[in-house]
Protein backbone atom coordinates (compact mmCIF):
# COMPACT_ATOMS: atom_id res chain seq x y z
CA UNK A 1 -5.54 -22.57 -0.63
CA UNK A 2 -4.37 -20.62 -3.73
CA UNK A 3 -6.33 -17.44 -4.88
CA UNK A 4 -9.32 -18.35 -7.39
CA UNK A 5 -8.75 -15.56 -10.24
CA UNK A 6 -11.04 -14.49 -13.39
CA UNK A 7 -9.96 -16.04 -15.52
CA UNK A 8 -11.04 -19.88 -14.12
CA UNK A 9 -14.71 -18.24 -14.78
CA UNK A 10 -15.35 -20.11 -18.30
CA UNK A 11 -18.39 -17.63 -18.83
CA UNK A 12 -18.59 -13.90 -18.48
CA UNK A 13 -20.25 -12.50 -21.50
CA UNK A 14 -23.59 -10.83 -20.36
CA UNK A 15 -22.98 -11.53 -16.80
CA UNK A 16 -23.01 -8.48 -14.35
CA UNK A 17 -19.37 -8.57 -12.06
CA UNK A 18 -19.09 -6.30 -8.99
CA UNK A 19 -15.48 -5.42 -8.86
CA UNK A 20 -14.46 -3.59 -5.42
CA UNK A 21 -12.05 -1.72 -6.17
CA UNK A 22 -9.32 0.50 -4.02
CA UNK A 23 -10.01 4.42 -4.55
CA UNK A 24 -9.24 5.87 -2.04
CA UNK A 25 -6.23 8.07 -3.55
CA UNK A 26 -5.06 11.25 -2.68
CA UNK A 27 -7.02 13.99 -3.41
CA UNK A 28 -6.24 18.00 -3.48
CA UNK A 29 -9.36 20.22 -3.93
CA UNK A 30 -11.00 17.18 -5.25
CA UNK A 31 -8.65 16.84 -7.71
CA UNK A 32 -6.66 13.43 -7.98
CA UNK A 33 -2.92 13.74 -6.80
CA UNK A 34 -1.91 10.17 -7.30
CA UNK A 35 -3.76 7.50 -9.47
CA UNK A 36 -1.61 4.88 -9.02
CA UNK A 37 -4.50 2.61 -6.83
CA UNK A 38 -6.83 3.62 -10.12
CA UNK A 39 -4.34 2.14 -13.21
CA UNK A 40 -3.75 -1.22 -10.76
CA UNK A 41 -7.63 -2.35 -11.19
CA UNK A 42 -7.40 -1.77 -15.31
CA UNK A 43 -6.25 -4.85 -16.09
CA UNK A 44 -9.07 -6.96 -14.45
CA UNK A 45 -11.48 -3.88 -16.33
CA UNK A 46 -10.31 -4.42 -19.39
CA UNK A 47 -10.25 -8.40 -19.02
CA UNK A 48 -14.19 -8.24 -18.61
CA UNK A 49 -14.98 -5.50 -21.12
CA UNK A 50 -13.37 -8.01 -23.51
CA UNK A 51 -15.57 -10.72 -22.06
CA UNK A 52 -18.17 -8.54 -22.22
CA UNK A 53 -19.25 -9.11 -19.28
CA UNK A 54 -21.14 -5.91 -17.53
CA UNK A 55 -18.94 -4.03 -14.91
CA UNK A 56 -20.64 -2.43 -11.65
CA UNK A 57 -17.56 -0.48 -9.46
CA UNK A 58 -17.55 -0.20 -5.71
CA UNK A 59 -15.01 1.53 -3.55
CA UNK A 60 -15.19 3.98 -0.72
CA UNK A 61 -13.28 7.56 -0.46
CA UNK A 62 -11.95 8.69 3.20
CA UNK A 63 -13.70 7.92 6.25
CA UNK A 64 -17.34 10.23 5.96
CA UNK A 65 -19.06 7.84 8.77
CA UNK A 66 -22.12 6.95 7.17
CA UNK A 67 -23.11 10.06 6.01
CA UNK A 68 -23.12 11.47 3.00
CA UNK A 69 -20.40 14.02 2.51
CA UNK A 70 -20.27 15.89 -1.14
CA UNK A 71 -16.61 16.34 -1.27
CA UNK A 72 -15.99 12.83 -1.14
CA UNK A 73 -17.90 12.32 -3.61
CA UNK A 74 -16.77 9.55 -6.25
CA UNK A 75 -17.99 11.40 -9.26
CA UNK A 76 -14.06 12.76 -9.63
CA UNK A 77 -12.58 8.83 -9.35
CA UNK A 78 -15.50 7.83 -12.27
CA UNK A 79 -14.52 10.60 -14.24
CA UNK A 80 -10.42 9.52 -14.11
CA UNK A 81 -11.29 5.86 -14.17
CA UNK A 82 -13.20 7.16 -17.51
CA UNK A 83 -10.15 9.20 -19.15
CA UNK A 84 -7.93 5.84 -18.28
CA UNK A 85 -10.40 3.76 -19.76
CA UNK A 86 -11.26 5.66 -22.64
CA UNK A 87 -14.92 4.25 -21.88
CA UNK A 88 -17.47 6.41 -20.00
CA UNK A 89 -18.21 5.07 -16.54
CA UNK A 90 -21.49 6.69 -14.48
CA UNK A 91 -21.36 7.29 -11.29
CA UNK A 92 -24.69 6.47 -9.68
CA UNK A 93 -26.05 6.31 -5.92
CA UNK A 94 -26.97 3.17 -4.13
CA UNK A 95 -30.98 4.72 -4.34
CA UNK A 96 -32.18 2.54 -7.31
CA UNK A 97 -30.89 -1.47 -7.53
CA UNK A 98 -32.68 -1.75 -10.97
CA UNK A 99 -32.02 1.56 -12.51
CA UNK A 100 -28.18 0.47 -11.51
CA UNK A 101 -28.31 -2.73 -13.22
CA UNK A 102 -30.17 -1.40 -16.11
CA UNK A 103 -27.55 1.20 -16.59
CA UNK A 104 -24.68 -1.63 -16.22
CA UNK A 105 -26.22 -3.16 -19.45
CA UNK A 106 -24.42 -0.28 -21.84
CA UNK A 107 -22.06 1.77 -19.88
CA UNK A 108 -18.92 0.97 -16.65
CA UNK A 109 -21.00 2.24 -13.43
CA UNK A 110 -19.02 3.00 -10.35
CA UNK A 111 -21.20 3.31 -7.17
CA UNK A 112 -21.03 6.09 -4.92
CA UNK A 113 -18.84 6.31 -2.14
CA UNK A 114 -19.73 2.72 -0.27
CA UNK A 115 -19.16 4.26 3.20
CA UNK A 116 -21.99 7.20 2.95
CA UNK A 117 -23.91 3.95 4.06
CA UNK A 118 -23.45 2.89 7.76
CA UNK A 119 -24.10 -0.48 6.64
CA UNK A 120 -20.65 -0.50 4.47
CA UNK A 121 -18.38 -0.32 7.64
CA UNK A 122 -20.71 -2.26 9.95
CA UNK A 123 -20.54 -5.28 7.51
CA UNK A 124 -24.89 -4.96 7.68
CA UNK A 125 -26.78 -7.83 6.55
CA UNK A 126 -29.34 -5.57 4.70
CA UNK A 127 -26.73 -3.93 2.72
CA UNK A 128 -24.54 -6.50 1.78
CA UNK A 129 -27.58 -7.77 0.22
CA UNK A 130 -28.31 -5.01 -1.77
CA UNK A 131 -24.78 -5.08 -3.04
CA UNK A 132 -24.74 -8.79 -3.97
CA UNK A 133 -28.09 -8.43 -5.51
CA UNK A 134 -26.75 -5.91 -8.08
CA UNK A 135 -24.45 -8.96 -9.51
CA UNK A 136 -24.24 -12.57 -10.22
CA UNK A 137 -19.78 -12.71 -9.40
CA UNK A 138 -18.16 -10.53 -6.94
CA UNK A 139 -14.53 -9.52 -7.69
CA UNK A 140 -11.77 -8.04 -4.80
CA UNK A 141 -9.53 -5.74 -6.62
CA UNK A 142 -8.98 -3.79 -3.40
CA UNK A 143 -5.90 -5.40 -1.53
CA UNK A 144 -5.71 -2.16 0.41
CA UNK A 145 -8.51 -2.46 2.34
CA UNK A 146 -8.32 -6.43 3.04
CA UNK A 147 -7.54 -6.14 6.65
CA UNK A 148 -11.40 -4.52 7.10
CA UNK A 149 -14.20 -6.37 7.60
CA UNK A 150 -16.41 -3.86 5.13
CA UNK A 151 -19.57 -5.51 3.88
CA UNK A 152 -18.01 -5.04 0.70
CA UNK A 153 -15.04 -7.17 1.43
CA UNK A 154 -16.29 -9.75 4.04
CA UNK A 155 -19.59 -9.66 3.18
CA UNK A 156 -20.63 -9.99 -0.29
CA UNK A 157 -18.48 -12.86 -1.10
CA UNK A 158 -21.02 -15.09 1.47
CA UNK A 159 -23.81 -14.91 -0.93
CA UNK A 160 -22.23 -14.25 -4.40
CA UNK A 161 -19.22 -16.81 -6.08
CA UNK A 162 -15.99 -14.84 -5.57
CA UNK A 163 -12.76 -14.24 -7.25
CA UNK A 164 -9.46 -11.85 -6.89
CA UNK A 165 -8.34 -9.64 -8.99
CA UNK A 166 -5.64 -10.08 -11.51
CA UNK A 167 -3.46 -6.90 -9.22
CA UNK A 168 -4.98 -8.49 -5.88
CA UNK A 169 -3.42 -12.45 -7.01
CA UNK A 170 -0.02 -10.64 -8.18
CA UNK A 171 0.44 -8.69 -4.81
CA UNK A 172 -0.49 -12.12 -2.86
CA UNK A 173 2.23 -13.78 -4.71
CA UNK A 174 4.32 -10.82 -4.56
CA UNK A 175 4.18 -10.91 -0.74
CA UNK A 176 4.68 -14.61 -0.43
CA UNK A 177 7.58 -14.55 -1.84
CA UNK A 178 8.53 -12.02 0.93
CA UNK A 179 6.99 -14.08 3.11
CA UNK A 180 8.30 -18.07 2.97
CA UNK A 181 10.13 -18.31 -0.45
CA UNK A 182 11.88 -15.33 -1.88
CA UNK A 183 15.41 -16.05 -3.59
CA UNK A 184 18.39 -15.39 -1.41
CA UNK A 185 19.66 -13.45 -0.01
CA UNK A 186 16.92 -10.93 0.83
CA UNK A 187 17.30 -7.30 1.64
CA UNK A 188 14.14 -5.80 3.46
CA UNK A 189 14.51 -1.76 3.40
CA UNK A 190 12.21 -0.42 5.89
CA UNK A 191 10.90 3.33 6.83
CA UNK A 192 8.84 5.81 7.47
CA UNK A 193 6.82 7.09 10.57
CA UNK A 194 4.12 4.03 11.54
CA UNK A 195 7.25 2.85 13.58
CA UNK A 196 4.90 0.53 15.69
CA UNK A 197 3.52 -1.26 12.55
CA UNK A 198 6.66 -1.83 11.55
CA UNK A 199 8.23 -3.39 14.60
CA UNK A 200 6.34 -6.98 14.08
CA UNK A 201 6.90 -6.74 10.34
CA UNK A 202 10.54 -6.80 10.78
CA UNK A 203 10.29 -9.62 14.00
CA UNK A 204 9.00 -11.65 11.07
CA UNK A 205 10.98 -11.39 8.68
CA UNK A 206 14.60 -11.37 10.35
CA UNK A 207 14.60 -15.05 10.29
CA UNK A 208 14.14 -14.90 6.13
CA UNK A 209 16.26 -11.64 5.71
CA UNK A 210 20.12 -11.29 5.26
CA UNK A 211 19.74 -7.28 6.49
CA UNK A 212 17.02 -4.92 6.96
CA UNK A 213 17.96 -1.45 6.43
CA UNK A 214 16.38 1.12 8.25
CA UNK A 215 15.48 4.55 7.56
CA UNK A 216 13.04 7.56 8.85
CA UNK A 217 10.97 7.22 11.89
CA UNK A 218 12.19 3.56 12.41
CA UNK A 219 15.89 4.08 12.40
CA UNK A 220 15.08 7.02 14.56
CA UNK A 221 13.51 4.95 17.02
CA UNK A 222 15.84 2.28 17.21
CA UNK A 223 18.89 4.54 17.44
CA UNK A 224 17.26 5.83 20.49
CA UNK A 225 16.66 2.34 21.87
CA UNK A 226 20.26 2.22 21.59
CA UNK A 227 21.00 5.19 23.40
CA UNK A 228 21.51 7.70 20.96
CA UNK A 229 20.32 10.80 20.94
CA UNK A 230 17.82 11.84 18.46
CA UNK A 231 16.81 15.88 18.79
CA UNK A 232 13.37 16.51 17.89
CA UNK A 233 13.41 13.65 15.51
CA UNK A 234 10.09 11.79 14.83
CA UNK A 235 10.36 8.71 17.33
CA UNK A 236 7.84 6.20 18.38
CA UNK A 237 8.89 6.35 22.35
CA UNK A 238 5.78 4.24 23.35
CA UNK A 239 7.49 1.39 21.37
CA UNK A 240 11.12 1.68 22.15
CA UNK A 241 11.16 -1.31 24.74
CA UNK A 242 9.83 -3.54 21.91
CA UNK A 243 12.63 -1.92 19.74
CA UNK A 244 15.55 -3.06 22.55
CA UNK A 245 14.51 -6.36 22.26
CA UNK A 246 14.28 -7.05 18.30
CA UNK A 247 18.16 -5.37 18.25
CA UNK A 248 19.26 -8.03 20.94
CA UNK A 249 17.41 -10.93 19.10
CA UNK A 250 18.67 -9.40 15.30
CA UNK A 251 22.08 -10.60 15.23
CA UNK A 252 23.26 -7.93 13.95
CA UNK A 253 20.28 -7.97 10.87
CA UNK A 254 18.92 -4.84 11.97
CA UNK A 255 21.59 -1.95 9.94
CA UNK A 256 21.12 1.57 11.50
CA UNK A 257 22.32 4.39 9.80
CA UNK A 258 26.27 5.90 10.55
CA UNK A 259 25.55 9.12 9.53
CA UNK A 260 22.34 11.37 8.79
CA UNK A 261 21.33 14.49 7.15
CA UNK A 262 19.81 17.00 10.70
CA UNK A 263 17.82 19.89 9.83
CA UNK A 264 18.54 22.49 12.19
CA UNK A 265 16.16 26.04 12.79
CA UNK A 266 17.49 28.82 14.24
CA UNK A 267 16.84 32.85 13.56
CA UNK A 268 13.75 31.70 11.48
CA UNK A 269 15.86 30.28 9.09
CA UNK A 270 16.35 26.16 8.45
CA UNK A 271 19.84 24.72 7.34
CA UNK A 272 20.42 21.46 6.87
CA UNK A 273 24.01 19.84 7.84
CA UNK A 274 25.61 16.48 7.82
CA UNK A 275 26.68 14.69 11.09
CA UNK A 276 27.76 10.99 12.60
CA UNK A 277 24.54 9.76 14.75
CA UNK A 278 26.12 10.32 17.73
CA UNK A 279 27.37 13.66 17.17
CA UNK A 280 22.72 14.55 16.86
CA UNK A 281 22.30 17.90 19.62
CA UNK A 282 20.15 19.94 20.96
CA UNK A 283 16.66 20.27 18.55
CA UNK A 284 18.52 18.87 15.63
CA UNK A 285 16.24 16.99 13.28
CA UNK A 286 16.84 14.14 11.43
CA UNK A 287 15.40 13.97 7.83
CA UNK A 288 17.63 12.21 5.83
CA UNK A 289 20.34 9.65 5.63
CA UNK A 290 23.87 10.40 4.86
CA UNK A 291 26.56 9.24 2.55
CA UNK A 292 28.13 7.06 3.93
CA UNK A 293 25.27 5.08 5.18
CA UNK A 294 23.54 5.45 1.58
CA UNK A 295 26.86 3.96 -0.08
CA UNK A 296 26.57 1.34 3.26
CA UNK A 297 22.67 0.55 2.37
CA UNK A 298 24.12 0.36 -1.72
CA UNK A 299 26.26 -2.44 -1.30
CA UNK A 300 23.78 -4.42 1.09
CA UNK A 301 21.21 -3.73 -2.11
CA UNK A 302 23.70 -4.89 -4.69
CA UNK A 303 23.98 -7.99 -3.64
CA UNK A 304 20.05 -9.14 -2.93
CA UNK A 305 18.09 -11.23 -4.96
CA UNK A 306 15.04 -10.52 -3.50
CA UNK A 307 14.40 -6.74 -2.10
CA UNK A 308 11.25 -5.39 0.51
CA UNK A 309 10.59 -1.79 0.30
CA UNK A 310 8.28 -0.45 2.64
CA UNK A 311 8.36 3.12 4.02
CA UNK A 312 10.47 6.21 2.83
CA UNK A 313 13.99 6.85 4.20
CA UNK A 314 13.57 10.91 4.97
CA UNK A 315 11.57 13.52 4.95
CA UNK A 316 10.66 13.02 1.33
CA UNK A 317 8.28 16.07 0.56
CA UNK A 318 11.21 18.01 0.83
CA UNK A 319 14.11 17.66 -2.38
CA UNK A 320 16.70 18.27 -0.10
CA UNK A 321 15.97 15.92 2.49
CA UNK A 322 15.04 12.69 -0.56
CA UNK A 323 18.50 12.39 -1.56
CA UNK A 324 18.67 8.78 0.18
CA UNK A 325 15.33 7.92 -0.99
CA UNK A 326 15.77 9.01 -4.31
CA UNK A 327 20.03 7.39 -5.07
CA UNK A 328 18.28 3.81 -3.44
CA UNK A 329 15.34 4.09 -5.36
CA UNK A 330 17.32 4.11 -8.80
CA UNK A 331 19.10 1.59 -7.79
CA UNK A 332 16.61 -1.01 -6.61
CA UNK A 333 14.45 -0.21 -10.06
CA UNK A 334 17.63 -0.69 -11.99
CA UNK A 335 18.12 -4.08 -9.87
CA UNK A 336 14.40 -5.42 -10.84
CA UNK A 337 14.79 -5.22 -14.66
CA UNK A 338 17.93 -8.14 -14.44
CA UNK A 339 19.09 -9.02 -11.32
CA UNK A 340 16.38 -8.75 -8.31
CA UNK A 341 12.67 -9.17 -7.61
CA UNK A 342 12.03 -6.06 -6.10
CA UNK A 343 8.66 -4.87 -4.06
CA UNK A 344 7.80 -1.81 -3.02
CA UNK A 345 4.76 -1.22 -0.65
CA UNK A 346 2.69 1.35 0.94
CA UNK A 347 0.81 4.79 -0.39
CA UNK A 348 3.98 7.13 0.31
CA UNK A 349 6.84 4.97 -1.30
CA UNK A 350 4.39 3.66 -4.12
CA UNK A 351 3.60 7.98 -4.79
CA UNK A 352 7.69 8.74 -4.44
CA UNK A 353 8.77 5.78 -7.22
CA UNK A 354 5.51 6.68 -9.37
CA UNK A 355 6.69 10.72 -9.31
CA UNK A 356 10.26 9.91 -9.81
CA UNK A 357 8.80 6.96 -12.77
CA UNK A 358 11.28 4.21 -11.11
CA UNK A 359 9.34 0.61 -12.08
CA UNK A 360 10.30 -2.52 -10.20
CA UNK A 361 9.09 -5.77 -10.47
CA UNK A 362 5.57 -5.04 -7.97
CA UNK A 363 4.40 -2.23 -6.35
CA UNK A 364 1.85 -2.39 -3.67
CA UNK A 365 -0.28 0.78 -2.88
CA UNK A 366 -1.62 -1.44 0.59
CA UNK A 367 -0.09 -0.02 3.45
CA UNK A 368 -2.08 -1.60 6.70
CA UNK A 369 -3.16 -4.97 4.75
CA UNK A 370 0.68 -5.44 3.73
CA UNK A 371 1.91 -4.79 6.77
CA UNK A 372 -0.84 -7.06 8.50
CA UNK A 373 -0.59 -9.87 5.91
CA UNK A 374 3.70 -9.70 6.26
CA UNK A 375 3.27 -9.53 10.41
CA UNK A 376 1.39 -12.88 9.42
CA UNK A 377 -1.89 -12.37 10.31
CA UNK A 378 -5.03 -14.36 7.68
CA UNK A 379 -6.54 -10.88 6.05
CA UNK A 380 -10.60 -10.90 6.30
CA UNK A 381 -10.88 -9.96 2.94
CA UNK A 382 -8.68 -12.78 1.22
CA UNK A 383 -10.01 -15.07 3.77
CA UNK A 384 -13.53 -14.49 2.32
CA UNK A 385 -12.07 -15.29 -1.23
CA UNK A 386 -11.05 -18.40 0.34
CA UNK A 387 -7.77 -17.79 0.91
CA UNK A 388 -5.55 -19.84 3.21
C-alpha cells in the first residue's frame, strides 16, 4: 500500500498538524554542525503555512533517557528551523497542552526534546495521548527514526489520521527503486565502519546489482575474510564468517579494492604511503583507497543507471585520506544531473556531499531505517502510516 501524503488532505486551513520531524543533527557546543535533517522537513513546513494550517513540531535530540538534560535542549534546533524559515518558531515544554495549542494559533511551535519524557521511548499510552491531543492530523517527516517504535512514530498515528511527509514519500520511493525496480544496471557503493549492518544490505541487493564497490571498514573486513592482511585497520572480526560466505555466493559482484592509501606512525610522526593490498604490514592502517582502484570503481560508476551510496570510502575527517571519497563523489553528482539516479544515504556521506555541495538526485540523512528498510525488513514507523 502506497504512502498517503499531504497533499490528498482536501482541508488544512485552521487545522492544527503535528509534524515529527528528524533533529537530531550534529551538534558542537550546542551549536548546529550539519542542518541537512532540518532543510529536508521545509518543504512539508512551507506546504502547510500556505494552507494555513497551524504547525506543532516534535523531534527528539540524543539519547537523555527520560530525563531532562539542558544541553539537549531543542531551543538551538527552533531557533535554526526559525532563520530557515524566516518565521519565528517557539520552543515550548510538554507542561501545558492548551497553552501549546493556543500558542500554535499565531506562531510554528516545536516541542521540547520528546525523549526528556520516558513515555516517548516506551511508546506510553498516557503520552501518546497527550501528543495526539495537541492535533487533529499527525505527519512523519522523520524517516530516520522509522525503525523505532517511539510513541511519536508508532503511537500517535493509532488515534490521529496520518500522513508522510513530502521528504519521507520521496526517500520511500527513492529506496524502492533500490529495492525491486531501479534502471539497469545498478552500481551499489558501500562503506564505512557499521560493517555488520552492512553485510545483509549487500546479501540483498546482489541479486539486483551489477557490482557493489566497497570501501572503509567493509572492504577492510572482507579483504580479511579473504586472507589478507589488514594492520590495525578498522575490521568487524565478529562478522568475518558471514563476510566468507556473501564473497562465495557474489559471483564475483562484491569489487574489493587493488590498492589502498596505509597510514603508517612511527617516531611520533604519521606518513601516509600507497601500497597493493597484499603488500598491508605490520600496524599499517588503511584509510583510503588508491588509484588504481578509484579509476577501477570510475568506470564501474560510468556505466550505471541507477547508483546506491551508503557509507564513506576512507577516513574522511582527514583531507588527505578523502581523496577516493571526494574524485567518486564528483563523479556520481555529475552522473545524477543527465545520466543516473543517484542516492546517497546515511548521516556521514549525506554531511561529506553537503560540505563538498555535490547534489544528486536523493539524499537520505537515515542511516539505521535505510539500512533496515534495504535489508527488507517492514519499518514500524511507515507501517503505522499504513505502509505495506
Amino acid at each position: 500500500m502506497a504512502l498517503r501524503t499531504l497533499d490528498s488532505v482536501k482541508h488544512l486551513a485552521r487545522r492544527t498538524v503535528l509534524v515529527r520531524i528528524g533533529c537530531d543533527v550534529p551538534m558542537q557546543v550546542r551549536k548546529i554542525v550539519d542542518d541537512a535533517r532540518l532543510r529536508e522537513i521545509l518543504p512539508t513546513v512551507r506546504y502547510l503555512e500556505r494552507k494555513r494550517a497551524r504547525i506543532i513540531l516534535a523531534g527528539h535530540l540524543g539519547r537523555p533517557s527520560g530525563k531532562v538534560v539542558p544541553t539537549l535542549s531543542l531551543k538551538p534546533i527552533g531557533y535554526t528551523l526559525g532563520k530557515l524559515l524566516r518565521h519565528k518558531v517557539k520552543v515550548m515544554p510538554l507542561d501545558n497542552p492548551h497553552a501549546i495549542r493556543q500558542a500554535a494559533k499565531t506562531n510554528i511551535v516545536l516541542l521540547e526534546n520528546l525523549r526528556f519524557n520516558p513515555g516517548e521511548d516506551k511508546n506510553d499510552r498516557v503520552f501518546v495521548k497527550i501528543l495526539a491531543n495537541l492535533a487533529d492530523l499527525y505527519v512523519n517527516e522523520a524517516f530516520s527514526v522509522c525503525h523505532r517504535t517511539s510513541a511519536s512514530i508508532v503511537g500517535v498515528p493509532k488515534y490521529l489520521p496520518s500522513y508522510a511527509g513530502f521528504n519521507l514519500a520521496a526517500e520511500v520511493a527513492a529506496l524502492q527503486k533500490i529495492k525491486q525496480r531501479g534502471q539497469r544496471p545498478v552500481v551499489a557503493i558501500i562503506g564505512g565502519a557499521k560493517v555488520a549492518d552492512k553485510l545483509p544490505v549487500i546479501a540483498k541487493l546482489l541479486p539486483r546489482v551489477k557490482a557493489v564497490l566497497t570501501g572503509g571498514g567493509v572492504a577492510n573486513t572482507f579483504l580479511a575474510a579473504k586472507g589478507y592482511k589488514i594492520g590495525s585497520s578498522l575490521v568487524d572480526k565478529s562478522v568475518i564468517p558471514a563476510a566468507k560466505r556473501l564473497l562465495r555466493s557474489s559471483k564475483g559482484r562484491i569489487i574489493l579494492p587493488i590498492d589502498v592509501i596505509v597510514q603508517k606512525t612511527g617516531n611520533r610522526k604519521k606518513t601516509h604511503d600507497w601500497c597493493l593490498v597484499n603488500k598491508v604490514v605490520g600496524k599499517d592502517k588503511i584509510v583510503d583507497l588508491g588509484t588504481a582502484t578509484t579509476q577501477l570503481y570510475a568506470s564501474l560508476v560510468k556505466e550505471a543507471k541507477t547508483i546506491f551510496w551508503s557509507g564513506p570510502l576512507g577516513l574522511i575527517e582527514e583531507p588527505v585520506s578523502a581523496h577516493a571519497s571526494l574524485a567518486l563523489g564528483r563523479l556520481v553528482s555529475a552522473r545524477s544531473h543527465r545520466h543516473s539516479f543517484v542516492l546517497i544515504g546515511g548521516g556521514d556521506t549525506a554531511a561529506f556531499f553537503h560540505k563538498h555541495e555535490l547534489t544528486v538526485s536523493q539524499v537520505s540523512t537515515a542511516g539505521g531505517a535505510l539500512l533496515d528498510f534495504l535489508s527488507g525488513n517492514n519499518l514500524p514507523g511507515l507501517k503505522a502510516l499504513g505502509y505495506r
